[in-house]
PDB file of N, CA and C in Angstrom:
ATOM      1  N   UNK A   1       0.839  -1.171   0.000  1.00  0.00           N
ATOM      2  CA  UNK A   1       0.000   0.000   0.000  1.00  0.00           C
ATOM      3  C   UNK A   1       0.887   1.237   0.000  1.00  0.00           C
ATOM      4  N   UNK A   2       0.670   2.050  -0.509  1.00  0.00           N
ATOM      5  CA  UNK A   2       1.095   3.239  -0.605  1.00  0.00           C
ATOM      6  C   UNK A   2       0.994   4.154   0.102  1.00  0.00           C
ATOM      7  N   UNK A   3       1.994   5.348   0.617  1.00  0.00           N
ATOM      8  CA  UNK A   3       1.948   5.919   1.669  1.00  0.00           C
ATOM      9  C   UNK A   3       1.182   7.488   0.558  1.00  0.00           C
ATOM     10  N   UNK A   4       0.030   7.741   2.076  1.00  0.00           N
ATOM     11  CA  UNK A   4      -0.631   8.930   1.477  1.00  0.00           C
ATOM     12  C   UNK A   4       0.100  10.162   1.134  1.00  0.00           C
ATOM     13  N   UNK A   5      -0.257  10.742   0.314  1.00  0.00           N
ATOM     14  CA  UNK A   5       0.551  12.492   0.383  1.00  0.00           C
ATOM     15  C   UNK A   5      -0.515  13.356   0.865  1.00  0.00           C
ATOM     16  N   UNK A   6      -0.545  14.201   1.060  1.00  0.00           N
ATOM     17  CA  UNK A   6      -1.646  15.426   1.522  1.00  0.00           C
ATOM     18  C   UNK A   6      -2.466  15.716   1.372  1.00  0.00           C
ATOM     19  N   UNK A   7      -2.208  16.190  -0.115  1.00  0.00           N
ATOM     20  CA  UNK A   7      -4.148  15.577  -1.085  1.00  0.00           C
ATOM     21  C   UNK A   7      -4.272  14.629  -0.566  1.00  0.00           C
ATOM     22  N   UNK A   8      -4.156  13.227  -0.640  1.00  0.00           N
ATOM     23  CA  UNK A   8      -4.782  12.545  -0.590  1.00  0.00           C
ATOM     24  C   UNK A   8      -5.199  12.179   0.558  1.00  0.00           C
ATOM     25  N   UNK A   9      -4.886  12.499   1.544  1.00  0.00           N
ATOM     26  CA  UNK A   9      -5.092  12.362   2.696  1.00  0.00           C
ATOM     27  C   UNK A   9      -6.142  13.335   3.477  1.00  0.00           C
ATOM     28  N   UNK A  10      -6.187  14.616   2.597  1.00  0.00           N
ATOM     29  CA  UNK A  10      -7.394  15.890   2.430  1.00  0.00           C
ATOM     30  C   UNK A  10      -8.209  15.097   1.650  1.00  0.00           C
ATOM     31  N   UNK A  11      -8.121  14.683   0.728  1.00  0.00           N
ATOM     32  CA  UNK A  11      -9.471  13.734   0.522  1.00  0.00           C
ATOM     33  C   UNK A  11     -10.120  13.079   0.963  1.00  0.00           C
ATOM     34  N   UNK A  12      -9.259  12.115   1.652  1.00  0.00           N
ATOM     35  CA  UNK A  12      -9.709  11.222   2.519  1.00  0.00           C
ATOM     36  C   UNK A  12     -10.889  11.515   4.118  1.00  0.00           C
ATOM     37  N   UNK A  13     -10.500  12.857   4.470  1.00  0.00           N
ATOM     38  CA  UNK A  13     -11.057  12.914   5.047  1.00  0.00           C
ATOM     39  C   UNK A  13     -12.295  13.435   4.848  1.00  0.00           C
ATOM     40  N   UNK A  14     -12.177  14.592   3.648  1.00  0.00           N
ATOM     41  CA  UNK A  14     -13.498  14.707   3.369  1.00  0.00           C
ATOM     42  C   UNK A  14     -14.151  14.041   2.770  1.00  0.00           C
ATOM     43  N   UNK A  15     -13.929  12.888   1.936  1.00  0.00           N
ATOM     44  CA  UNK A  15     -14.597  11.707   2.182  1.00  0.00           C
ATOM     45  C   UNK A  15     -15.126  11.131   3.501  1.00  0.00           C
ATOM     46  N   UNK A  16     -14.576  11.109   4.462  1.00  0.00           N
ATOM     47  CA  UNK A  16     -15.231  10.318   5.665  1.00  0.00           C
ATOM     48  C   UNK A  16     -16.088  11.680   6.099  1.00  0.00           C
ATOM     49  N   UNK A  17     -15.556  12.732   6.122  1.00  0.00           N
ATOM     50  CA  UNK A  17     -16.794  14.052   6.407  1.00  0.00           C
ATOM     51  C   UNK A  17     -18.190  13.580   5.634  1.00  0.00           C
ATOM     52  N   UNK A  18     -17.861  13.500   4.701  1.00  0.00           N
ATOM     53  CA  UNK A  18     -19.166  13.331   4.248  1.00  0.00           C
ATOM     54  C   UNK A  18     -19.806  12.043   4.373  1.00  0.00           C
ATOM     55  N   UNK A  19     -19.338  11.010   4.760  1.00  0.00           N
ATOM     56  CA  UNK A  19     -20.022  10.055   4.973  1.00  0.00           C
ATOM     57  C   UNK A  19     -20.565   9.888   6.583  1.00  0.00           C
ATOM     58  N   UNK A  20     -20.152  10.689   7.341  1.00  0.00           N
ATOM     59  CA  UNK A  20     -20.582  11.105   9.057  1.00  0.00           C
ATOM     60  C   UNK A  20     -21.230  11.690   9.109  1.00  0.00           C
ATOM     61  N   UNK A  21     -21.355  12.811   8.053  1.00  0.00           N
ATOM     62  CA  UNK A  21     -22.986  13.389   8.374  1.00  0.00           C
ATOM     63  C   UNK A  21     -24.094  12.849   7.578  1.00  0.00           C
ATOM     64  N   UNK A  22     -23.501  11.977   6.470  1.00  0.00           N
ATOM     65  CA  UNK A  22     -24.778  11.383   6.180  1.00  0.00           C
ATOM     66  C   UNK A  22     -25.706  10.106   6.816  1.00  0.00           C
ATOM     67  N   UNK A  23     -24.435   9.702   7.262  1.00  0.00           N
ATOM     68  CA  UNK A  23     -24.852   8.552   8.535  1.00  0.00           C
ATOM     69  C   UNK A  23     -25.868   9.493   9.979  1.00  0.00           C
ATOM     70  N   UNK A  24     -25.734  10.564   9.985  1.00  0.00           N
ATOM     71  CA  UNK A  24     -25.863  11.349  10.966  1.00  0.00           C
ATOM     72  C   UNK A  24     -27.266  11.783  10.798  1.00  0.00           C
ATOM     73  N   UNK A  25     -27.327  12.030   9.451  1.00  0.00           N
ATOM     74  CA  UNK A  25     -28.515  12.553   8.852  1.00  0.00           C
ATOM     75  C   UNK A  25     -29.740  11.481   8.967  1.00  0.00           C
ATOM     76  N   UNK A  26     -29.001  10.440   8.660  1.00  0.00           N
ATOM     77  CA  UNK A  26     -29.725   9.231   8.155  1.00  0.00           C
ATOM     78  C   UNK A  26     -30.405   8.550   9.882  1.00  0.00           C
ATOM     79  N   UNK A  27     -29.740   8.862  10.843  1.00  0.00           N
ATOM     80  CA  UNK A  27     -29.630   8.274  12.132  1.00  0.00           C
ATOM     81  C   UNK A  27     -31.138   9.144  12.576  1.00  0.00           C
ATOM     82  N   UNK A  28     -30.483  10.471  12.441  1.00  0.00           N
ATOM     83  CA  UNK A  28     -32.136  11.242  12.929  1.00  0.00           C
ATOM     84  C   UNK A  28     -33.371  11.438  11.988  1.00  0.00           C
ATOM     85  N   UNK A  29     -33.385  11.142  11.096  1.00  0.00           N
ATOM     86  CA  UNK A  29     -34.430  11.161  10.120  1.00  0.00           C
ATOM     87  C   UNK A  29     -35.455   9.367  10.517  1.00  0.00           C
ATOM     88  N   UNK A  30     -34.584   8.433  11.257  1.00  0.00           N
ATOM     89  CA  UNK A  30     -34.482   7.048  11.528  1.00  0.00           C
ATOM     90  C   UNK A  30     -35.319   7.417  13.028  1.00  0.00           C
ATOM     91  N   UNK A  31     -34.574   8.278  13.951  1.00  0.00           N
ATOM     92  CA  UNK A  31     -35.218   8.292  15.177  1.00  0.00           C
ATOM     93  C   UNK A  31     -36.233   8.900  15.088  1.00  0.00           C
ATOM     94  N   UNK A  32     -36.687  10.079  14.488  1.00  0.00           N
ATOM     95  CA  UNK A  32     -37.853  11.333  14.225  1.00  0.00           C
ATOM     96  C   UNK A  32     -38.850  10.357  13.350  1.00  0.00           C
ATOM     97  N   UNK A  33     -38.416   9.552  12.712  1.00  0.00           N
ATOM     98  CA  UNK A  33     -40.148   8.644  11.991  1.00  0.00           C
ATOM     99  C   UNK A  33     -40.120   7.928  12.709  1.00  0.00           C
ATOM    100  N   UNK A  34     -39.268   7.066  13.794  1.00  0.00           N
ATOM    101  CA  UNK A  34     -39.429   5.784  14.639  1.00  0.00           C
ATOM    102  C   UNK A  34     -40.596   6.741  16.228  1.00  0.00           C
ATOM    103  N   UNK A  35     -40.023   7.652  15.836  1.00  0.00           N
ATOM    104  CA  UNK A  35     -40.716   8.775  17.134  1.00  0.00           C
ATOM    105  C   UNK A  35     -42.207   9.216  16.842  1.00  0.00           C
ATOM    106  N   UNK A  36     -42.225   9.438  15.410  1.00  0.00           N
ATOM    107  CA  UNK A  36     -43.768   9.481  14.780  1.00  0.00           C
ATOM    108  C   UNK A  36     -44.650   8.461  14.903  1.00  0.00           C
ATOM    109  N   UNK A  37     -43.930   7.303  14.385  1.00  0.00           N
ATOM    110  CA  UNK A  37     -44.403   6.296  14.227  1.00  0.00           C
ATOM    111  C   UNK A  37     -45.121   5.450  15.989  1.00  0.00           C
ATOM    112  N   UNK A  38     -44.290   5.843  16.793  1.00  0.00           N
ATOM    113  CA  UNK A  38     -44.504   5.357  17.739  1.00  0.00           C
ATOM    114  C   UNK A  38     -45.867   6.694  18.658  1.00  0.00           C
ATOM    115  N   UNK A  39     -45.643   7.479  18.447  1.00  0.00           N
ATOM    116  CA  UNK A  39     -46.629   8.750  18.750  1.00  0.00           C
ATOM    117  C   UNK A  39     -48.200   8.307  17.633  1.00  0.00           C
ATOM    118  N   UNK A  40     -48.285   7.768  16.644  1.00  0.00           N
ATOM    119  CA  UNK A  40     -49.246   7.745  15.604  1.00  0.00           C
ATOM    120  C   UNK A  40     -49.884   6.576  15.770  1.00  0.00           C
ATOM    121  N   UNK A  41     -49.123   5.246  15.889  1.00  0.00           N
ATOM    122  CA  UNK A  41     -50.072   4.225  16.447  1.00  0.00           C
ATOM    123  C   UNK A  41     -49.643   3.591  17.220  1.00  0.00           C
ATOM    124  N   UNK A  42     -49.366   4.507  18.355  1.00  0.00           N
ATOM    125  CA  UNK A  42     -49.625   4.157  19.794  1.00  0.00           C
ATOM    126  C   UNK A  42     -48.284   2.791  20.360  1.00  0.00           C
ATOM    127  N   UNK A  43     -47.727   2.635  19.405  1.00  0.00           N
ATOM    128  CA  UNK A  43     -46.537   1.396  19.823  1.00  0.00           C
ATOM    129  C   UNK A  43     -45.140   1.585  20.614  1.00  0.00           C
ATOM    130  N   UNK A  44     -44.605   1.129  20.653  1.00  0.00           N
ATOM    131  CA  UNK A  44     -43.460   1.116  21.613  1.00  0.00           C
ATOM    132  C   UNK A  44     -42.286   1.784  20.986  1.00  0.00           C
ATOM    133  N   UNK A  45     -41.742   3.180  21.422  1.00  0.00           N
ATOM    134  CA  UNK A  45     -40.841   3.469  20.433  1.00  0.00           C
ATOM    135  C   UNK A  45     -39.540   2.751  20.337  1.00  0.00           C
ATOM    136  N   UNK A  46     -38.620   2.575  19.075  1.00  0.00           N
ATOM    137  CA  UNK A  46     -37.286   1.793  19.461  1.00  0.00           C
ATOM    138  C   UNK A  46     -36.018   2.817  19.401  1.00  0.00           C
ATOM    139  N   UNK A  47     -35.384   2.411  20.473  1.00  0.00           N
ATOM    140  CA  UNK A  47     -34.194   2.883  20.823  1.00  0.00           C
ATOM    141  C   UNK A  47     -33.056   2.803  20.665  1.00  0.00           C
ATOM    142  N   UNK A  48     -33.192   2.061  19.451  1.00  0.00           N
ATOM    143  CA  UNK A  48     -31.544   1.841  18.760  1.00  0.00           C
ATOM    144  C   UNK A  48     -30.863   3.137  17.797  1.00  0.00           C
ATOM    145  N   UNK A  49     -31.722   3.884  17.304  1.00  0.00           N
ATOM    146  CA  UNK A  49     -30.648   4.574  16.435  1.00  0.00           C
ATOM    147  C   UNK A  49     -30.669   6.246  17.223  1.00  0.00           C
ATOM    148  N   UNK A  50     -31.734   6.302  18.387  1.00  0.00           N
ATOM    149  CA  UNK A  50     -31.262   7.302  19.254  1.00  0.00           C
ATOM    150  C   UNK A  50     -30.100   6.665  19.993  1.00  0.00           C
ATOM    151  N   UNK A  51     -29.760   5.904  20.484  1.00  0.00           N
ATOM    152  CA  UNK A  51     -29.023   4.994  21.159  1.00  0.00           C
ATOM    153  C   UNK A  51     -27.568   5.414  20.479  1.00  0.00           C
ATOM    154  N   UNK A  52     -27.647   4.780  19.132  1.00  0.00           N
ATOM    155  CA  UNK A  52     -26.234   5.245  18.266  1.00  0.00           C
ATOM    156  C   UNK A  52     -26.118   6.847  18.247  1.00  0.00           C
ATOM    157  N   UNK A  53     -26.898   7.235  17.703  1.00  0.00           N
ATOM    158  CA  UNK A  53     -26.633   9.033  17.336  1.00  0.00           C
ATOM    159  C   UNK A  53     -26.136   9.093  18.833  1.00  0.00           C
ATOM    160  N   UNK A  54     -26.705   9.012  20.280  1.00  0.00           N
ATOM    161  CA  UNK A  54     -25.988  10.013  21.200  1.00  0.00           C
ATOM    162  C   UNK A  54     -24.631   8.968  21.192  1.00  0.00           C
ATOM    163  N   UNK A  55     -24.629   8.094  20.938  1.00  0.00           N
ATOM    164  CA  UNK A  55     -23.289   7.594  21.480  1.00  0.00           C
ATOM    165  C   UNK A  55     -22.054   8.306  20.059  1.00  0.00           C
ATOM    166  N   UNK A  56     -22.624   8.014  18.951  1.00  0.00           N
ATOM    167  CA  UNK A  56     -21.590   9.220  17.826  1.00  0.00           C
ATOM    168  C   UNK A  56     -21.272  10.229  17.956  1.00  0.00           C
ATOM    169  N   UNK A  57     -22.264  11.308  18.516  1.00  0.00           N
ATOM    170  CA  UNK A  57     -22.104  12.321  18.817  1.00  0.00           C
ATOM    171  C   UNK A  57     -21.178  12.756  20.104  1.00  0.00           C
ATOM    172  N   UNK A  58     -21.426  11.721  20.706  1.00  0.00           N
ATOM    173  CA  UNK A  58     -20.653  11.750  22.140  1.00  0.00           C
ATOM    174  C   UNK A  58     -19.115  11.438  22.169  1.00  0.00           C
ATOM    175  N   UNK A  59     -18.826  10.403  21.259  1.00  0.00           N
ATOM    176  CA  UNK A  59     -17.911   9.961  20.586  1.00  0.00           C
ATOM    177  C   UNK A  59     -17.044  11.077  20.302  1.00  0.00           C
ATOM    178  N   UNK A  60     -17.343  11.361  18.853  1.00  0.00           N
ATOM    179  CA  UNK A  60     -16.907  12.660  18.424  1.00  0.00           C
ATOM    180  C   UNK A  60     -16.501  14.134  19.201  1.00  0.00           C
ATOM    181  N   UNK A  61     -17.448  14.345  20.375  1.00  0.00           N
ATOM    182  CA  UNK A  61     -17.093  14.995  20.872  1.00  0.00           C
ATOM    183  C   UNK A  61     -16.044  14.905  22.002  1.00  0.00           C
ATOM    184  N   UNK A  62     -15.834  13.672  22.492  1.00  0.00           N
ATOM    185  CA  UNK A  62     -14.754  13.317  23.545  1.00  0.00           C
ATOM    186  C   UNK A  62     -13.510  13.434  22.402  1.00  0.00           C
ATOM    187  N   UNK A  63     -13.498  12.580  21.500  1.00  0.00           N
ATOM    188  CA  UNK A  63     -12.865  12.232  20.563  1.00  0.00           C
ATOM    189  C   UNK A  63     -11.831  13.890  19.969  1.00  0.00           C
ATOM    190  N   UNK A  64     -12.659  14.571  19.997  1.00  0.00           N
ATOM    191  CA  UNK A  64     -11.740  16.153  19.831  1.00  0.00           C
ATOM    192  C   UNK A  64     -11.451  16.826  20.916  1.00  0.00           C
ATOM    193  N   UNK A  65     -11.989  16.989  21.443  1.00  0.00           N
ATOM    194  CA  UNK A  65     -11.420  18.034  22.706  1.00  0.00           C
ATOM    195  C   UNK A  65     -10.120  16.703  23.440  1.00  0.00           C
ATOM    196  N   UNK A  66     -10.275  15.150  23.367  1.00  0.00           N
ATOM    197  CA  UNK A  66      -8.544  14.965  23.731  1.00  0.00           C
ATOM    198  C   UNK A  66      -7.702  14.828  22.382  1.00  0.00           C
ATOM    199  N   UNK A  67      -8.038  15.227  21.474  1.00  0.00           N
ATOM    200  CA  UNK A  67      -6.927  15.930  20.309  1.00  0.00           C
ATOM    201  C   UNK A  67      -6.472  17.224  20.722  1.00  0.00           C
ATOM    202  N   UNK A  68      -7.276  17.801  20.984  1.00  0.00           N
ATOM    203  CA  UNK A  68      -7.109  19.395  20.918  1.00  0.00           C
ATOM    204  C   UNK A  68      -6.161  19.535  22.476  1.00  0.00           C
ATOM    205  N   UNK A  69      -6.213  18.555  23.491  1.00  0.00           N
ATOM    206  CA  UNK A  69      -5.961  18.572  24.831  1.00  0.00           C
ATOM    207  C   UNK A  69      -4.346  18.081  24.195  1.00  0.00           C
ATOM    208  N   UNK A  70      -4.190  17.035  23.567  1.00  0.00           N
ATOM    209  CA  UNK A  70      -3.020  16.398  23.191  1.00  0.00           C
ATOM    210  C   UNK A  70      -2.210  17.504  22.603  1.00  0.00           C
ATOM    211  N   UNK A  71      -2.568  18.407  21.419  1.00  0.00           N
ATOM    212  CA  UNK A  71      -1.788  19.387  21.096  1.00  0.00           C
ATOM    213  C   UNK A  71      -1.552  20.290  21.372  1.00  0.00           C
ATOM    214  N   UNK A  72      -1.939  21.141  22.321  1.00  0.00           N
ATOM    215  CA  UNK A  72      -1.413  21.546  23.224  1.00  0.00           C
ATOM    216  C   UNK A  72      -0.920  21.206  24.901  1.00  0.00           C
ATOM    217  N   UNK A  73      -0.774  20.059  25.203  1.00  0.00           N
ATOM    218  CA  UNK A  73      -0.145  19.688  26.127  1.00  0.00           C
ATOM    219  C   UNK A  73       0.829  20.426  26.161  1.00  0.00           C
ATOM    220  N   UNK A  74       2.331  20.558  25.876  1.00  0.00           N
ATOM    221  CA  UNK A  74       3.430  21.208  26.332  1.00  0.00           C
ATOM    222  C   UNK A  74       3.650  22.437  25.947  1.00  0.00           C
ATOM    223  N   UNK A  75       2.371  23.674  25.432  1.00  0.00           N
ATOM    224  CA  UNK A  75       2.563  24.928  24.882  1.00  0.00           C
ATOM    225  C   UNK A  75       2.758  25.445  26.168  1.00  0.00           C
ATOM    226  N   UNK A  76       3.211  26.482  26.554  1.00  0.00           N
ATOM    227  CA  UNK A  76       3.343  27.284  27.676  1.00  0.00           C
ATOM    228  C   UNK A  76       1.798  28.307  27.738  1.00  0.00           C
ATOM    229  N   UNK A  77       2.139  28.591  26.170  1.00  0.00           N
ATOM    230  CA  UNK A  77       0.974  29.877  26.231  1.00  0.00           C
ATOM    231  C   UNK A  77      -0.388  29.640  26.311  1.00  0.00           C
ATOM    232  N   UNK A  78      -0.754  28.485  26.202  1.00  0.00           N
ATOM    233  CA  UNK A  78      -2.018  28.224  26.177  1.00  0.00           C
ATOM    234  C   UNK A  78      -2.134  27.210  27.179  1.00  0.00           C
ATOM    235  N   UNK A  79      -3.166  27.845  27.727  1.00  0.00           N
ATOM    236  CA  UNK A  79      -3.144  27.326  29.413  1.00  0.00           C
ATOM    237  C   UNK A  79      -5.138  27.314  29.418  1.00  0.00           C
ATOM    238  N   UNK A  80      -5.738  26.190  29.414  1.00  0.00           N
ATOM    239  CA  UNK A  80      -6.913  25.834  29.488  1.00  0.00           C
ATOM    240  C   UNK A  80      -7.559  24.607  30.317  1.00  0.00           C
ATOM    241  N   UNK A  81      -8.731  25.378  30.854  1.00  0.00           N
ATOM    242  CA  UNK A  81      -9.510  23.777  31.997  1.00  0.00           C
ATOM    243  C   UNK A  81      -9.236  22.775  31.022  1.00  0.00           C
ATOM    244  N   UNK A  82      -9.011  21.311  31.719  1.00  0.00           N
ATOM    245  CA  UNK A  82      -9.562  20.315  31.153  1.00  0.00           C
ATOM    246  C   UNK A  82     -10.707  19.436  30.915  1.00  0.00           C
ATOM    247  N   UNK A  83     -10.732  20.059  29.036  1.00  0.00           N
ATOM    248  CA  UNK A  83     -12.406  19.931  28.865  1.00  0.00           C
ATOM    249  C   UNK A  83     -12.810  19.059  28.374  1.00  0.00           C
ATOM    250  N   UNK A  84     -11.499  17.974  28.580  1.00  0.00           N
ATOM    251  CA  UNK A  84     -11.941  16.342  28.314  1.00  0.00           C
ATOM    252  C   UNK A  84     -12.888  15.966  29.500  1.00  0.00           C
ATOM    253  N   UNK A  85     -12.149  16.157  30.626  1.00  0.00           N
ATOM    254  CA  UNK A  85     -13.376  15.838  31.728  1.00  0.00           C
ATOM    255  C   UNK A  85     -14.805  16.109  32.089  1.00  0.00           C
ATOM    256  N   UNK A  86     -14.967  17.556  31.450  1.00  0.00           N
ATOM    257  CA  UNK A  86     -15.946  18.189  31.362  1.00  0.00           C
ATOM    258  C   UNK A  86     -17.106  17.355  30.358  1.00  0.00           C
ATOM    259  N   UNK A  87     -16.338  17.451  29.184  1.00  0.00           N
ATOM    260  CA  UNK A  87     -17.200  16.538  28.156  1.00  0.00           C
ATOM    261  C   UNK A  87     -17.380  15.018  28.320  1.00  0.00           C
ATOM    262  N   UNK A  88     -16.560  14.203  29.215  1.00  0.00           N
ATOM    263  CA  UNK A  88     -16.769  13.176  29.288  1.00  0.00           C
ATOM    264  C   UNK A  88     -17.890  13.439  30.499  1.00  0.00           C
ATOM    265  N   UNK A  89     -18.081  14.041  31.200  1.00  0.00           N
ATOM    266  CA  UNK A  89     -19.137  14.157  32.761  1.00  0.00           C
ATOM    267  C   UNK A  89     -20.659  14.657  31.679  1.00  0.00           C
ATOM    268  N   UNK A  90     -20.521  15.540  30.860  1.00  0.00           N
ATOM    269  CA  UNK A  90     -21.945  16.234  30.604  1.00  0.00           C
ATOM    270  C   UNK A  90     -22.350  15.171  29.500  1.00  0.00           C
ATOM    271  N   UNK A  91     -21.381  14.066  28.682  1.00  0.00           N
ATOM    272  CA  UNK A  91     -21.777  12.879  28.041  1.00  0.00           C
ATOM    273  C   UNK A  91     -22.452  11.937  28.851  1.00  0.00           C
ATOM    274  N   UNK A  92     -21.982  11.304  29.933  1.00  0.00           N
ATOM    275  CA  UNK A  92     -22.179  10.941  30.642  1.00  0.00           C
ATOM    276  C   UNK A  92     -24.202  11.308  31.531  1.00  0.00           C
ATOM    277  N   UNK A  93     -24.129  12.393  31.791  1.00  0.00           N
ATOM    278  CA  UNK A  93     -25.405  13.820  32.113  1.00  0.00           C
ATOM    279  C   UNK A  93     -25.987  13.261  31.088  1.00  0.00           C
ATOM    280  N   UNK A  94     -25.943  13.641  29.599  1.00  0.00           N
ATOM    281  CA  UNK A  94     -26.375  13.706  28.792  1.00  0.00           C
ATOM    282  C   UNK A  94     -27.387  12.189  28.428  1.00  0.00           C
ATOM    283  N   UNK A  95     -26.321  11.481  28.774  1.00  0.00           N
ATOM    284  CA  UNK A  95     -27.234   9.394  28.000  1.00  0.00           C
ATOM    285  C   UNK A  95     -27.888   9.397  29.405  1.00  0.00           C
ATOM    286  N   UNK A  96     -27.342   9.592  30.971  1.00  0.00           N
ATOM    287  CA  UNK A  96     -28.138   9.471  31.701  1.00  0.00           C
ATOM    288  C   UNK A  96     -30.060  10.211  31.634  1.00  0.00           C
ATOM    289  N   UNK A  97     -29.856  11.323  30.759  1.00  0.00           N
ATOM    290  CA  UNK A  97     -31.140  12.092  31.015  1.00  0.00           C
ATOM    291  C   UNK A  97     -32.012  11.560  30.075  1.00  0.00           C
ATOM    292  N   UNK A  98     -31.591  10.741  28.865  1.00  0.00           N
ATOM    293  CA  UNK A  98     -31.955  10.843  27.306  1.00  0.00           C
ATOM    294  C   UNK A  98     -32.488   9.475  28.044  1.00  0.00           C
ATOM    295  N   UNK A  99     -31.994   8.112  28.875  1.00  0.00           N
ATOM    296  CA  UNK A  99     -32.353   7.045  29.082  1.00  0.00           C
ATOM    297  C   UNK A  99     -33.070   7.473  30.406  1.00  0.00           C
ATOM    298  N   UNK A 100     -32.832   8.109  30.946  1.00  0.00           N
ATOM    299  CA  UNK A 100     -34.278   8.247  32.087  1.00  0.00           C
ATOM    300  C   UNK A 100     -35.845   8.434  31.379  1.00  0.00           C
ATOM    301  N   UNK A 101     -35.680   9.994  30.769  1.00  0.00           N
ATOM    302  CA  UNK A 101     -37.003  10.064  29.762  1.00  0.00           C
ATOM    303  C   UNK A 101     -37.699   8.702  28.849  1.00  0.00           C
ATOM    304  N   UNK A 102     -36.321   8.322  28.316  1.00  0.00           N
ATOM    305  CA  UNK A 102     -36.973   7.012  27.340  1.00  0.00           C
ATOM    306  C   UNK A 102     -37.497   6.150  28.268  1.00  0.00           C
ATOM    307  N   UNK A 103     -37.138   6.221  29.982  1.00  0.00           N
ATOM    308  CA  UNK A 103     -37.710   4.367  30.296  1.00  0.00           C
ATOM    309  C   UNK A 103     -39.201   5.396  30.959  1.00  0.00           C
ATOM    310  N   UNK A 104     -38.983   6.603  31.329  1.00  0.00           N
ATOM    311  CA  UNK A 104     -40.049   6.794  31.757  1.00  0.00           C
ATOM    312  C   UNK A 104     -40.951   6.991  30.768  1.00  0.00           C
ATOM    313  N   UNK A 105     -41.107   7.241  29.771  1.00  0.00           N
ATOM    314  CA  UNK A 105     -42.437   7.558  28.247  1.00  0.00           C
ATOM    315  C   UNK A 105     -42.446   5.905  28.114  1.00  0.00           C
ATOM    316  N   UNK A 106     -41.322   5.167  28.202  1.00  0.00           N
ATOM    317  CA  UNK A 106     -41.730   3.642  27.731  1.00  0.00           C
ATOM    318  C   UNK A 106     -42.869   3.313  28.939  1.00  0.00           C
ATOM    319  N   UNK A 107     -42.479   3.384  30.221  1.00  0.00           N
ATOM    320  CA  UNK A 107     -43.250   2.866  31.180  1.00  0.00           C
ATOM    321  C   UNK A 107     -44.599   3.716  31.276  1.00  0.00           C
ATOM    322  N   UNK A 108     -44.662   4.482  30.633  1.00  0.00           N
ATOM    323  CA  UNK A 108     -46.017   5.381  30.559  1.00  0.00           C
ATOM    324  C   UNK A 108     -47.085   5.015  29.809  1.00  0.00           C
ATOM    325  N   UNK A 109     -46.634   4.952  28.700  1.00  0.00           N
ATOM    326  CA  UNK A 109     -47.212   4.186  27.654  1.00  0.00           C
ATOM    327  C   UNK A 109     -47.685   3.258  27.209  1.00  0.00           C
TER     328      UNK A 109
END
């Protein structure tokens, strides 16, 4: 295999750019009719592709802020909280609140 050069490696990613938000797209367009669908005749909504979207999203977002934490590790001048922890605690906040609501509308229903 061949080692990338720059272009190609700028391609590459916007190739995968574009295939993350279409997966992304595709994920909530998946939860919002599974959400209709379950609001319209009265059935049990399913929780798999809300399930994925927060965990991608969550992903992604841990996933950069310890890049961004990694490159500047040894700058002097840039001196910032660590907002890996932060984002890993309000991810964390976040699936906790999203799976409370879901068991409570499931158990309601």
């Amino acid at each position: 295999m061949k080692k990338m050069d720059e272009m190609d490696r700028n391609i590459q990613l916007h190739a995968e750019e574009w295939g993350y938000k279409t997966v992304l797209l595709a994920l909530c367009v998946w939860t919002i009719f599974n959400a209709y669908q379950a609001y319209a005749n009265k059935t049990k909504i399913d929780m798999l592709p809300c399930l994925i979207l927060c965990l991608s999203i969550c992903v992604q977002v841990i996933s950069q802020a310890a890049m961004k934490q990694k490159m500047v590790a040894g700058d002097e001048e840039y001196k910032e909280p660590n907002k890996l922890v932060y984002a890993i605690f309000f991810a964390v906040v976040i699936v906790a609140v999203v799976l409370s609501l879901g068991v409570f509308f499931l158990l309601k229903v």
